[in-house]
N, C-alpha and C. Protein backbone atom coordinates (compact mmCIF):
# COMPACT_ATOMS: atom_id res chain seq x y z
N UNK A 1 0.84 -1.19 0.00
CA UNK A 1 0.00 0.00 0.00
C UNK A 1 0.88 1.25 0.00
N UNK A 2 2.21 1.18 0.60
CA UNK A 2 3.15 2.18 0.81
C UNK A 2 3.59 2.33 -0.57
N UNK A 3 3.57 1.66 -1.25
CA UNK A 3 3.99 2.23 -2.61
C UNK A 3 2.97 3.25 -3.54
N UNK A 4 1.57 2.82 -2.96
CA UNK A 4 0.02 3.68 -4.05
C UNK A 4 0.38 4.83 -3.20
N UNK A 5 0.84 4.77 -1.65
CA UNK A 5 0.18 6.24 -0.96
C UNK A 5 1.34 7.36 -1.38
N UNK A 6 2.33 6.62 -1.58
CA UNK A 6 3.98 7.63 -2.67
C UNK A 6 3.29 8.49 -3.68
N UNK A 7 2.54 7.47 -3.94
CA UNK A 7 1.88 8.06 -5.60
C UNK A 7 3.29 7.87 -6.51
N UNK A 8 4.14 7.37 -6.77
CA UNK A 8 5.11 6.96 -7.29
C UNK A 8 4.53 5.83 -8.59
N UNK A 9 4.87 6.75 -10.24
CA UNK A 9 3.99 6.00 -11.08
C UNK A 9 4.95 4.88 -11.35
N UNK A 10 6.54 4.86 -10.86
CA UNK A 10 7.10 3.81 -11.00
C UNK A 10 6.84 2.55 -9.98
N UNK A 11 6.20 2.60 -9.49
CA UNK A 11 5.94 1.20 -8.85
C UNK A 11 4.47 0.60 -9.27
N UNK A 12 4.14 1.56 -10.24
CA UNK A 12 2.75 0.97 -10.95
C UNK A 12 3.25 -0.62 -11.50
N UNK A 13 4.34 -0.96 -11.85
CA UNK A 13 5.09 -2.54 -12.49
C UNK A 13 4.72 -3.34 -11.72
N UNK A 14 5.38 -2.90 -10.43
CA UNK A 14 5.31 -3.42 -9.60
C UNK A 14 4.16 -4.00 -8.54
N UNK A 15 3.34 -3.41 -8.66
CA UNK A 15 2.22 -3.39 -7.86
C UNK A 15 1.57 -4.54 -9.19
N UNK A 16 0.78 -4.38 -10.21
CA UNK A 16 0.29 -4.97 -11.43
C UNK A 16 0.97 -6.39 -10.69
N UNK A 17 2.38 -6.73 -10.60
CA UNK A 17 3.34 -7.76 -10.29
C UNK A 17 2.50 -8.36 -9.27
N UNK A 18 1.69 -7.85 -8.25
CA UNK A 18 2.16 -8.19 -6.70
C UNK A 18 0.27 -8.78 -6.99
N UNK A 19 -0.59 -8.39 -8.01
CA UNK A 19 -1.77 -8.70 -8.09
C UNK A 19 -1.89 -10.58 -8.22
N UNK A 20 -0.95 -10.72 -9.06
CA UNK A 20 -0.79 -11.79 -9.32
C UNK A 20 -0.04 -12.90 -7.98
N UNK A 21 0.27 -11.96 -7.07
CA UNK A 21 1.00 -13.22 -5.70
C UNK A 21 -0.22 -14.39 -5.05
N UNK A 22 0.68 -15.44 -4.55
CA UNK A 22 -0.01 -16.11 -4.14
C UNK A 22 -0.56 -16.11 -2.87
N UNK A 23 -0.16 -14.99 -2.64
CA UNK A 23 -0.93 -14.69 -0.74
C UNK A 23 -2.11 -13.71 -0.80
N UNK A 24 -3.36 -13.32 -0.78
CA UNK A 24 -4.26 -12.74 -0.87
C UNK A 24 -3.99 -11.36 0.03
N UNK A 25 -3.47 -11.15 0.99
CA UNK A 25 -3.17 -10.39 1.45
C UNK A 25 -2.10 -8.73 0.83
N UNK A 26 -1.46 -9.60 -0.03
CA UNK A 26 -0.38 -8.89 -0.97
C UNK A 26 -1.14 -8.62 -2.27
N UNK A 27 -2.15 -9.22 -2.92
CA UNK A 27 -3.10 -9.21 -3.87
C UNK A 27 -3.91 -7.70 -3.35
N UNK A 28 -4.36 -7.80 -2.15
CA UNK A 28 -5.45 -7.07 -1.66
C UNK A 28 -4.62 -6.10 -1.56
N UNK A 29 -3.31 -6.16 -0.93
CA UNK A 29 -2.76 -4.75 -1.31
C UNK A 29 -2.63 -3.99 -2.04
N UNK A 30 -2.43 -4.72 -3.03
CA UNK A 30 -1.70 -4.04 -4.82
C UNK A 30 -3.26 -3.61 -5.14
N UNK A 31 -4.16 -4.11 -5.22
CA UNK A 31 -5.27 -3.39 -5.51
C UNK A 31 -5.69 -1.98 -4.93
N UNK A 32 -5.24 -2.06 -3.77
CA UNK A 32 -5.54 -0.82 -2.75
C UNK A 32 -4.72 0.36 -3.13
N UNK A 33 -3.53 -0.12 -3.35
CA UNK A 33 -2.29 1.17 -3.77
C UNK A 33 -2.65 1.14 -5.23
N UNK A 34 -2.80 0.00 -6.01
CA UNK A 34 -2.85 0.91 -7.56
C UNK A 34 -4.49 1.89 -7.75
N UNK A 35 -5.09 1.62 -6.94
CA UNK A 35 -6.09 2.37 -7.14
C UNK A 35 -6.42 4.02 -6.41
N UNK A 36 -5.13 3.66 -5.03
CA UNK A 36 -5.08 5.11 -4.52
C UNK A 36 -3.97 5.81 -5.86
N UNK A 37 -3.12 5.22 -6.76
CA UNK A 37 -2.26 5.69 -7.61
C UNK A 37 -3.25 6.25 -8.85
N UNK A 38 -4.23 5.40 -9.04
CA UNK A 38 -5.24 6.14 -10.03
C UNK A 38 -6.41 7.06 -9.67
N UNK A 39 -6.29 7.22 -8.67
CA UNK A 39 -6.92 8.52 -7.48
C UNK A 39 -6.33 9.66 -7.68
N UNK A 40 -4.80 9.49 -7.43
CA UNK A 40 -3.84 10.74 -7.56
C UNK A 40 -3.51 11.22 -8.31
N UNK A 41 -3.53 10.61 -9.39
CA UNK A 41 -3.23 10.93 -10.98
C UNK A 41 -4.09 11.96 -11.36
N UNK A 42 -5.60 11.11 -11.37
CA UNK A 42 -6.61 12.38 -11.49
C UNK A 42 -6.75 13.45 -10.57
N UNK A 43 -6.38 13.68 -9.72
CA UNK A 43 -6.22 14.36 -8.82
C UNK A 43 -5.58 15.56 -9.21
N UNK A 44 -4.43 14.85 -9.86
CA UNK A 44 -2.83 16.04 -10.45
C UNK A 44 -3.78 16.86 -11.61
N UNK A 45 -4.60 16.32 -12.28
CA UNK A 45 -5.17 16.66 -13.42
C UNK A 45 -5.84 17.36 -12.97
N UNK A 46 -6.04 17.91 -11.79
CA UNK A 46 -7.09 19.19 -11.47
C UNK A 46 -6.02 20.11 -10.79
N UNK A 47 -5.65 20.83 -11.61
CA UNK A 47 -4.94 22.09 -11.03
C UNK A 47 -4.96 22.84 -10.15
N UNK A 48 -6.39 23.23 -9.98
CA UNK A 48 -6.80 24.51 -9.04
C UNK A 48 -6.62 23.00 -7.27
N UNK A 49 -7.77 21.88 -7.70
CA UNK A 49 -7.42 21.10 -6.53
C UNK A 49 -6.56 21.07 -5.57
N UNK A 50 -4.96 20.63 -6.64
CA UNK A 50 -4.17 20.83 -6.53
C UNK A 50 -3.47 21.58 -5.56
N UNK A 51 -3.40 22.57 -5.92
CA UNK A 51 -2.68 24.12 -5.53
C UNK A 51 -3.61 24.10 -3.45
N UNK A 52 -4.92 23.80 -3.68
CA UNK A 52 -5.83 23.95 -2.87
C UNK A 52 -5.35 23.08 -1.35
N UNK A 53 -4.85 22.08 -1.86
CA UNK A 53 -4.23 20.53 -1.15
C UNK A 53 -3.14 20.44 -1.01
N UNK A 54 -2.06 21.35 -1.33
CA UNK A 54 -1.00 21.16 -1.24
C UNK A 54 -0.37 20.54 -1.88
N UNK A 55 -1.25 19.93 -2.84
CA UNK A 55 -0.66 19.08 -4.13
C UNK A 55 0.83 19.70 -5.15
């Protein structure tokens, strides 16, 4: 999850990687962080937001 809350688009590989593990726990993660990573993205895409958030 520490990798989605970075917002770091380089561990997007990685995470995609971790969907596929065989422990559900690490599955459930990678879902959680790549989706706070596609949260933030759109997020960046709002400028004024942004600026508002400290973004």
């Amino acid at each position: 999850i520490a990798l989605g809350v970075m917002g770091s688009k380089k561990a997007r590989e990685t995470l995609e990687k971790a969907l596929n593990d065989p422990d559900e726990p690490v599955r459930d993660s990678a879902v959680v962080a790549l989706s706070n990573l596609e949260f933030m993205e759109k997020l960046s895409k709002n400028e004024k937001f942004a600026k508002l958030t400290g973004g």
